[in-house]
C-alpha atoms as a PDB file:
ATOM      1  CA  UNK A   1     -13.686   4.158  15.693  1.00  0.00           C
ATOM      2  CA  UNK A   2     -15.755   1.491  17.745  1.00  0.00           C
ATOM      3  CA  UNK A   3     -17.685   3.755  19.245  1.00  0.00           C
ATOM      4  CA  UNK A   4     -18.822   5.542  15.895  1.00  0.00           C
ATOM      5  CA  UNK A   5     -19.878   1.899  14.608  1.00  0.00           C
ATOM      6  CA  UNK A   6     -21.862   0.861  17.724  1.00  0.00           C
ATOM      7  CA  UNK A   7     -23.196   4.102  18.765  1.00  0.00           C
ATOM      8  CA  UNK A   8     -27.034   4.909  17.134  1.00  0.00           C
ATOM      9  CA  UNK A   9     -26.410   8.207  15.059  1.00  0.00           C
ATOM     10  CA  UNK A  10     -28.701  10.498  13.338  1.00  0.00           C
ATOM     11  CA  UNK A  11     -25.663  12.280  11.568  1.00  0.00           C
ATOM     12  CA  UNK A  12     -23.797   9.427   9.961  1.00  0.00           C
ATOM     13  CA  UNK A  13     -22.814  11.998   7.307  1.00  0.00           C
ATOM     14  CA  UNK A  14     -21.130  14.311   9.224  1.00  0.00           C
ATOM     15  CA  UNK A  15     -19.167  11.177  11.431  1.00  0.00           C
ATOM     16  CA  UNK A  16     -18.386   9.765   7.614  1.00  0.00           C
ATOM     17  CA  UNK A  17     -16.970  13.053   6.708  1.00  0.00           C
ATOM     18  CA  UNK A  18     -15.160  13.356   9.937  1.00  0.00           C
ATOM     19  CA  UNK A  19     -13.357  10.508  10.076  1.00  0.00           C
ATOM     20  CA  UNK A  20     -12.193  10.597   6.800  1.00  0.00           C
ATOM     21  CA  UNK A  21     -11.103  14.512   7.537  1.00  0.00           C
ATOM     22  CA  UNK A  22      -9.060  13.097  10.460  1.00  0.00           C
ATOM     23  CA  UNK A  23      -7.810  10.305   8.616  1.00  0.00           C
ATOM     24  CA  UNK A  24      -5.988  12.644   5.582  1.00  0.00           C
ATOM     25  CA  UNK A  25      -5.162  15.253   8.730  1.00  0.00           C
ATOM     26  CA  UNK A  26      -3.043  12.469  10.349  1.00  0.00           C
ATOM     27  CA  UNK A  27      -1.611  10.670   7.693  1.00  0.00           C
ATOM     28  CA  UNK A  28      -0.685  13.861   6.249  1.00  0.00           C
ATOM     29  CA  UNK A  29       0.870  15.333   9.394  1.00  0.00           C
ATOM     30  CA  UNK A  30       2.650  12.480  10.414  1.00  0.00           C
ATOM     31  CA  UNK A  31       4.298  11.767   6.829  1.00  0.00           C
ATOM     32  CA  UNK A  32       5.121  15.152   6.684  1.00  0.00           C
ATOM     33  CA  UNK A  33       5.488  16.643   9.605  1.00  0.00           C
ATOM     34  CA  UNK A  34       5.386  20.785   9.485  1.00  0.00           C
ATOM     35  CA  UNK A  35       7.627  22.457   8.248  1.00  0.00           C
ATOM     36  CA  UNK A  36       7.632  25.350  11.194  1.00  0.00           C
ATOM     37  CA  UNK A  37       7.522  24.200  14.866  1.00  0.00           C
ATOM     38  CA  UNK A  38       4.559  26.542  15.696  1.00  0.00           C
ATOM     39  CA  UNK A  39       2.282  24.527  13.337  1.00  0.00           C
ATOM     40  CA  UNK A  40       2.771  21.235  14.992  1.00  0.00           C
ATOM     41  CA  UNK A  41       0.737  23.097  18.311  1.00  0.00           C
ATOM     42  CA  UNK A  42      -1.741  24.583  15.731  1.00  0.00           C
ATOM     43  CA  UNK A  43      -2.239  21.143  14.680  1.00  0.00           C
ATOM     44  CA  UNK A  44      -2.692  20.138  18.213  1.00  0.00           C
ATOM     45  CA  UNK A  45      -5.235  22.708  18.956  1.00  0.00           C
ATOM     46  CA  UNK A  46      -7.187  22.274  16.092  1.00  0.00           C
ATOM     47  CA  UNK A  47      -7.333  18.916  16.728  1.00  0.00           C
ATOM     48  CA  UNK A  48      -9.112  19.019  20.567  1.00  0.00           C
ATOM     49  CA  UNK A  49     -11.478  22.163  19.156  1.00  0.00           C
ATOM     50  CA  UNK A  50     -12.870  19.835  16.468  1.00  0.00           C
ATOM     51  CA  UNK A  51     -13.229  16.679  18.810  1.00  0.00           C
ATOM     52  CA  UNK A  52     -15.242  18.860  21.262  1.00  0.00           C
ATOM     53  CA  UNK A  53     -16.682  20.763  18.627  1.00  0.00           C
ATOM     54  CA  UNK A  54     -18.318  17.936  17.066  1.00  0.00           C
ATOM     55  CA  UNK A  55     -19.633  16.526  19.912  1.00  0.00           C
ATOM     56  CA  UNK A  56     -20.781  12.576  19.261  1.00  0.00           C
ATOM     57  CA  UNK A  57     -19.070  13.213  15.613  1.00  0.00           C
ATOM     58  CA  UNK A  58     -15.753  13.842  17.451  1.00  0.00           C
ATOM     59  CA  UNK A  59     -15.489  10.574  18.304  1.00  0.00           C
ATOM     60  CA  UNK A  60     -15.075   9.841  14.734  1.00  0.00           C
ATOM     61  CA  UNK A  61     -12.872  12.835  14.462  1.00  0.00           C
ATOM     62  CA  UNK A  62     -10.595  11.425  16.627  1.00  0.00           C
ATOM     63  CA  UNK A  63     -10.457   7.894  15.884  1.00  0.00           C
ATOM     64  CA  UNK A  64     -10.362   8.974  11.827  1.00  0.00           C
ATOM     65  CA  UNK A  65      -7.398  11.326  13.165  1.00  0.00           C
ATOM     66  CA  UNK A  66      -5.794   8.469  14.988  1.00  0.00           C
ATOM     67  CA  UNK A  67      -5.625   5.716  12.016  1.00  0.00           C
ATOM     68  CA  UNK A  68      -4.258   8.179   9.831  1.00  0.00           C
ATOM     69  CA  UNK A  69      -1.438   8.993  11.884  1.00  0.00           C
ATOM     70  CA  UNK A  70      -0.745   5.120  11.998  1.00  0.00           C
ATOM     71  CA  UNK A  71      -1.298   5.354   8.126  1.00  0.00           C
ATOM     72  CA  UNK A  72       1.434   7.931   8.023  1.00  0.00           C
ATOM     73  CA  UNK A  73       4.093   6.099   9.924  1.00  0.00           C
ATOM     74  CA  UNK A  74       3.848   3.020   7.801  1.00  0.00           C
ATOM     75  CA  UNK A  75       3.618   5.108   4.648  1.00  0.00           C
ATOM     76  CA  UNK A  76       6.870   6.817   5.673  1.00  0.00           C
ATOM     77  CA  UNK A  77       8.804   3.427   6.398  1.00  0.00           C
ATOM     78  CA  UNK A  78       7.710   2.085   3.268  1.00  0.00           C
ATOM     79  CA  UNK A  79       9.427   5.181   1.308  1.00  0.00           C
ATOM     80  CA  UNK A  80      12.421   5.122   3.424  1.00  0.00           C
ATOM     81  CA  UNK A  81      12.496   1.314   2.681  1.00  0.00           C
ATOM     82  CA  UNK A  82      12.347   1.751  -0.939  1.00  0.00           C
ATOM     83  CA  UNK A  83      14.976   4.453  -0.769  1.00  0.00           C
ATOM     84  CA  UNK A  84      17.240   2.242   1.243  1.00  0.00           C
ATOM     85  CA  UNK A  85      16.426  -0.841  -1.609  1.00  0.00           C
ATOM     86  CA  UNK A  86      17.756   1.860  -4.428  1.00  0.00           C
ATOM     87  CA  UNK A  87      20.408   3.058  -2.894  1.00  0.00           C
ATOM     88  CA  UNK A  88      21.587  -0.564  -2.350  1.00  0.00           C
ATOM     89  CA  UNK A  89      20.803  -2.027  -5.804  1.00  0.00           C
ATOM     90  CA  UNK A  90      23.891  -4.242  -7.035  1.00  0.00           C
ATOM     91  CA  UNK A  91      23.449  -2.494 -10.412  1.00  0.00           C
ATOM     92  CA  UNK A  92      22.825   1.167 -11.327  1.00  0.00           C
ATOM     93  CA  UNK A  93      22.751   2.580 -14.654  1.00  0.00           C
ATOM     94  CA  UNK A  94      23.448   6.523 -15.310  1.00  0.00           C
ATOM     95  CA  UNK A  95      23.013   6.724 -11.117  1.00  0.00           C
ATOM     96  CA  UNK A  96      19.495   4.688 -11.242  1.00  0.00           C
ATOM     97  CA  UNK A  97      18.825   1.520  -9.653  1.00  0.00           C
ATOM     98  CA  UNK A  98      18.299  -2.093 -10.936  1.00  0.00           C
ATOM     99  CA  UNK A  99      17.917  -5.101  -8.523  1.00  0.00           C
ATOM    100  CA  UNK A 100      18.844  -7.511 -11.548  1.00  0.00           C
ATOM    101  CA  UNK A 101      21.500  -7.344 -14.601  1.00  0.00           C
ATOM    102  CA  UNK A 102      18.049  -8.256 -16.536  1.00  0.00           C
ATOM    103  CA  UNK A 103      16.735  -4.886 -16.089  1.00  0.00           C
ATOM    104  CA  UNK A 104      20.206  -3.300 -15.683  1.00  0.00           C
ATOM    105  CA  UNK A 105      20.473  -4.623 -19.152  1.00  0.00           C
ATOM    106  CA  UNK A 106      17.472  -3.510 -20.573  1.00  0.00           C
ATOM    107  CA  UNK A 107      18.050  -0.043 -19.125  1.00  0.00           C
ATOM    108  CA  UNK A 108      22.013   0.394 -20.324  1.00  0.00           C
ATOM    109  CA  UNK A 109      21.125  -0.531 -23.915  1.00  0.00           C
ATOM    110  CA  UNK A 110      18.550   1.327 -24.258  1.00  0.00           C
ATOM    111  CA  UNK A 111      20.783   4.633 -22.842  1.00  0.00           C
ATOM    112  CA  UNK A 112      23.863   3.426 -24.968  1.00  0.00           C
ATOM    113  CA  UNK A 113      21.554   3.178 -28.231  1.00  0.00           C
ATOM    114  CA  UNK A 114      20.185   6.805 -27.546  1.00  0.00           C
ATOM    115  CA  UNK A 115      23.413   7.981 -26.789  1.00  0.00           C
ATOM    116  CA  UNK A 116      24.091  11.312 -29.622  1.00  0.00           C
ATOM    117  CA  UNK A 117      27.333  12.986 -28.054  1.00  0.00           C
ATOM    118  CA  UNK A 118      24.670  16.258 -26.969  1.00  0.00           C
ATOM    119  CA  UNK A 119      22.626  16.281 -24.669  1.00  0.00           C
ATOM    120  CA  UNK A 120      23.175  12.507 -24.043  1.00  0.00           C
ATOM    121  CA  UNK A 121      26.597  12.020 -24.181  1.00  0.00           C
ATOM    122  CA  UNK A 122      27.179   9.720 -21.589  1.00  0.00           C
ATOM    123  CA  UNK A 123      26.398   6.427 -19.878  1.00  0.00           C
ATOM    124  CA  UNK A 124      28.584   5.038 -17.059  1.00  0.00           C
ATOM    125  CA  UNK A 125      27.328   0.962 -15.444  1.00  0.00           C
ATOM    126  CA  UNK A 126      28.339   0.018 -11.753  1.00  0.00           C
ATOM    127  CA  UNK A 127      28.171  -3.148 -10.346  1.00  0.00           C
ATOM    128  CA  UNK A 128      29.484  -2.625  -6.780  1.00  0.00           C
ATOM    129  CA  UNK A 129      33.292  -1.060  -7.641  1.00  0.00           C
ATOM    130  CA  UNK A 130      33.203  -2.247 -11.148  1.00  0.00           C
ATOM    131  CA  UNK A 131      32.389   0.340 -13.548  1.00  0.00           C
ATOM    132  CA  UNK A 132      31.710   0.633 -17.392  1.00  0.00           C
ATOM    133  CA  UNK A 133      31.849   4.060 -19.108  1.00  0.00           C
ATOM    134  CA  UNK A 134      30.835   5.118 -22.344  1.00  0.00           C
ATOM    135  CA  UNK A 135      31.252   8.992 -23.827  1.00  0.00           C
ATOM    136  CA  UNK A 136      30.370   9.979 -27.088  1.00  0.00           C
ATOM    137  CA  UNK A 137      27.169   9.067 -30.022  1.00  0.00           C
ATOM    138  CA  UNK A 138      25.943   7.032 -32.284  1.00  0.00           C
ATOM    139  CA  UNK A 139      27.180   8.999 -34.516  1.00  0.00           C
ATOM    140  CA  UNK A 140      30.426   9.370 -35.395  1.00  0.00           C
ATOM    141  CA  UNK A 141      31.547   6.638 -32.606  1.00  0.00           C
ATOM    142  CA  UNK A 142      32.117   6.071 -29.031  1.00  0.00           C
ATOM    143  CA  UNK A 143      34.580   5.682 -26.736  1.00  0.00           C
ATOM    144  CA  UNK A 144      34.439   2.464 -24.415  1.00  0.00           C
ATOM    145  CA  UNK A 145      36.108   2.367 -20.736  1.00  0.00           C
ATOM    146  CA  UNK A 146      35.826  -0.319 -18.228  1.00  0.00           C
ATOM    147  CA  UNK A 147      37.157  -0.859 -14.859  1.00  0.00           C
ATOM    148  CA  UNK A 148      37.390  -3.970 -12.349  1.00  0.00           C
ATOM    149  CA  UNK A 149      37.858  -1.300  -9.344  1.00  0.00           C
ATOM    150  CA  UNK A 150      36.992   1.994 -10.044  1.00  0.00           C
ATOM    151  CA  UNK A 151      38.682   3.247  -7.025  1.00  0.00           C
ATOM    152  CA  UNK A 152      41.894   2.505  -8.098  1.00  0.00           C
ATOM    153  CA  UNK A 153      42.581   5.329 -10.745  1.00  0.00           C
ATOM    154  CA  UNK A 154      45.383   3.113 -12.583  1.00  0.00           C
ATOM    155  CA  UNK A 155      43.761   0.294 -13.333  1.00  0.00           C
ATOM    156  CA  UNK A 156      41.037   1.699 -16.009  1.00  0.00           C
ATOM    157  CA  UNK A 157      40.944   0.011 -19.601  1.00  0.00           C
ATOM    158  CA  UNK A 158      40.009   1.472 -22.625  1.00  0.00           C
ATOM    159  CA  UNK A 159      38.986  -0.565 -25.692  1.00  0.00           C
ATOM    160  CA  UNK A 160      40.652  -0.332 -29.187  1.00  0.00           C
ATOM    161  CA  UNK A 161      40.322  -1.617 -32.624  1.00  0.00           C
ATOM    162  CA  UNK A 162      43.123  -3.293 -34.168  1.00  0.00           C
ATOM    163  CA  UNK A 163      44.783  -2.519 -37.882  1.00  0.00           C
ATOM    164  CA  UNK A 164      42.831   0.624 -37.726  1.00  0.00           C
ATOM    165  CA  UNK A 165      44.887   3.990 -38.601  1.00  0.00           C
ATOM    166  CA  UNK A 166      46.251   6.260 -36.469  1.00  0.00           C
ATOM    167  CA  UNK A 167      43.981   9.424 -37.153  1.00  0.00           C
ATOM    168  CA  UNK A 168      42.635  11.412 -34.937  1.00  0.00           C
ATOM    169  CA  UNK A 169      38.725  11.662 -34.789  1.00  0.00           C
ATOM    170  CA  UNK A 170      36.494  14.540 -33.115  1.00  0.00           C
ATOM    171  CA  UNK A 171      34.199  12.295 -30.655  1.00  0.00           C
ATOM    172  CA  UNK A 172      31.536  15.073 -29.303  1.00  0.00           C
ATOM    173  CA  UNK A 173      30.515  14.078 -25.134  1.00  0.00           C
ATOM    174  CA  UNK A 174      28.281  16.148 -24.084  1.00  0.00           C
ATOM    175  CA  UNK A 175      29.714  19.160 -22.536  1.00  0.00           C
ATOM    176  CA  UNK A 176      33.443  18.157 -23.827  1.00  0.00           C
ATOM    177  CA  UNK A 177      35.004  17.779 -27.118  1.00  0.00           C
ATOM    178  CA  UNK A 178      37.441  14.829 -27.162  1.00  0.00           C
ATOM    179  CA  UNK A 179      39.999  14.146 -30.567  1.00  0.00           C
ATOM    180  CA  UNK A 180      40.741  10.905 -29.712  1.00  0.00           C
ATOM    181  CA  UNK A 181      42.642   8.043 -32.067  1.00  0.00           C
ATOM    182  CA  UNK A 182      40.135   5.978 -34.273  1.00  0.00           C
ATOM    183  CA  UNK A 183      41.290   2.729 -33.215  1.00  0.00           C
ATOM    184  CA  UNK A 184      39.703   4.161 -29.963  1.00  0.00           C
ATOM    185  CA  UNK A 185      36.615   5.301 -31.008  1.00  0.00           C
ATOM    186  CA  UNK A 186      33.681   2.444 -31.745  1.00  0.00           C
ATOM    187  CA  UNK A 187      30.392   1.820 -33.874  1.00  0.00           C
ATOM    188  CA  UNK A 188      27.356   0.638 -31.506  1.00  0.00           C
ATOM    189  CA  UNK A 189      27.674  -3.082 -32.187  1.00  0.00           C
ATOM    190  CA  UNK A 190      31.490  -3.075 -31.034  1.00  0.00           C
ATOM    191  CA  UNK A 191      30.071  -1.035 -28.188  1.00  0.00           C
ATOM    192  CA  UNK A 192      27.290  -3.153 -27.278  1.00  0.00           C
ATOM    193  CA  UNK A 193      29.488  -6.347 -27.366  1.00  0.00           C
ATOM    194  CA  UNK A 194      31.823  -4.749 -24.965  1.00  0.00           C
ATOM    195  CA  UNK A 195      28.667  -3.935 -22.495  1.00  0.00           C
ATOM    196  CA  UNK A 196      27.101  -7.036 -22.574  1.00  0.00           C
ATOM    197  CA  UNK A 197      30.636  -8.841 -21.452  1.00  0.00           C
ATOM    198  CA  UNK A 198      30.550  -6.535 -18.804  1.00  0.00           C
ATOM    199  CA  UNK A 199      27.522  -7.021 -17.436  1.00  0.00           C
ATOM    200  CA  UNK A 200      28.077 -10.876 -18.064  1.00  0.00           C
ATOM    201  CA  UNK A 201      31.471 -10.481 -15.870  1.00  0.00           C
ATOM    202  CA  UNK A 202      31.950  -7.313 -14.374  1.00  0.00           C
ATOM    203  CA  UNK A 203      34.539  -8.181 -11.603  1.00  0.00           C
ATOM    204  CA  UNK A 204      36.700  -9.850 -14.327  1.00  0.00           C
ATOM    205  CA  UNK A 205      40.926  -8.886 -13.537  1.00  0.00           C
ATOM    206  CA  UNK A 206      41.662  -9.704 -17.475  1.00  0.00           C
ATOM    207  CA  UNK A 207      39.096  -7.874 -20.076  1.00  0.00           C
ATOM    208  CA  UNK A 208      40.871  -9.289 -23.080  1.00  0.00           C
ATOM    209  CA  UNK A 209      44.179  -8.079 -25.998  1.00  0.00           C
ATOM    210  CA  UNK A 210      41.452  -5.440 -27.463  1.00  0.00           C
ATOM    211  CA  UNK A 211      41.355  -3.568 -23.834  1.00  0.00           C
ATOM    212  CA  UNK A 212      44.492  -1.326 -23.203  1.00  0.00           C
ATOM    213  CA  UNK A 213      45.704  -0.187 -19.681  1.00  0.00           C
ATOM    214  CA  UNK A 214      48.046   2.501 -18.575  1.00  0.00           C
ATOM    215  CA  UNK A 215      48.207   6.095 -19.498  1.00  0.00           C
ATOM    216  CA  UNK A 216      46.419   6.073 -22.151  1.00  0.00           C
ATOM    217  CA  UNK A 217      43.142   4.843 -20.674  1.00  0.00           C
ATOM    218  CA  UNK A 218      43.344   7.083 -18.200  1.00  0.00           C
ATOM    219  CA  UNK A 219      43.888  10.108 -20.313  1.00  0.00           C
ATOM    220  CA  UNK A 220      41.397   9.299 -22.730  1.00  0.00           C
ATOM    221  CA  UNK A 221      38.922   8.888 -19.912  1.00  0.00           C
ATOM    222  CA  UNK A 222      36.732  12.006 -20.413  1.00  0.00           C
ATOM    223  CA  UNK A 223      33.500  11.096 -18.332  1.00  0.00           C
ATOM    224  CA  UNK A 224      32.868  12.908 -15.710  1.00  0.00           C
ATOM    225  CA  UNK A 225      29.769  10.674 -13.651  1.00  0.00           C
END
């Protein structure tokens, strides 16, 4: 690279161009990599027939080459950092990452108001083991599910409506058809509420009289996330 800068050239556009050819080349194959071992010695030899093919313009070759390969090792740290930031975010929504309950927030209402019992059927909220689950639509109603520990399979919670009959209502979620009692089944605002305590306490051991525990929680609990 030094060189190309001090050195008097009469071919400045074919040392530009060379330099930025070895910059992509390197960046590229060192983010990369090949995806067959006998391409990694192509590379090799097509790198030493350009920088003596070139003559003074392989110096540019090579130092282009050289900077790009440096480019490609810090643009693969700073997508394996970003991975490893994800995949440790305190607050996922639907499997997606949120570093704050602000945009966890933002994200699970948005899912829970779109929620139609098709296609989107389901939302499900983790903060570390704590989990919130929601399975149906809009329309006709949704069912609610929360959980302090999700790992312990006994000690899910499902929410219910007081002085509410016991019917039986057809709750669509997704790929499942669930007849579930009505005091079980929710409008959005009910729904909502229930989220927003969650994400306002989501390690809490007591969720309140309107959450029930036991069998009934857990057999009601059709999500599958």
């Amino acid at each position: 690279m030094w060189v190309m800068v001090l050195m008097p050239t009469e071919q400045v556009l074919l040392e530009v161009g060379a330099m930025l050819a070895g910059l992509g080349v390197g960046a590229w194959f060192t983010r990369f990599g090949v995806p067959r071992r006998w391409m990694g010695s192509a590379v090799l030899f097509l790198f030493i027939a350009l920088w003596i093919g070139l003559g003074t313009a392989g110096y540019a070759w090579f130092g282009g080459f050289f900077a790009g390969t440096l480019a490609g090792l810090a643009w693969g740290r700073l997508v394996a950092n970003r991975t490893i930031r994800e995949d440790h975010a305190p607050w996922t929504v639907d499997a997606e990452g949120f570093a704050t309950v602000a945009e966890a927030r933002s994200a699970a209402i948005a899912a829970l108001r779109s929620l139609d019992g098709q296609k989107s059927g389901r939302l499900s909220v983790d903060h570390g083991s704590a989990r919130f689950e929601v399975a149906g639509g809009v329309d006709p109603g949704m069912v609610c599910h929360r959980n302090a520990d999700s790992t312990d399979a006994n000690s899910w919670a499902v929410l219910q409506s007081a002085g509410v009959a016991e019917d039986s209502v057809e709750v669509p979620m997704g790929d499942v058809q669930g007849f579930m009692p009505a005091r079980l089944v929710h409008d959005l605002a009910s729904v909502e509420t229930a989220l927003t305590d969650f994400l306002a306490n989501p390690r809490a051991s007591s969720f309140g009289p309107e959450w029930v525990v036991g069998i009934e929680a857990e057999s009601t609990r059709l999500t599958t996330h």
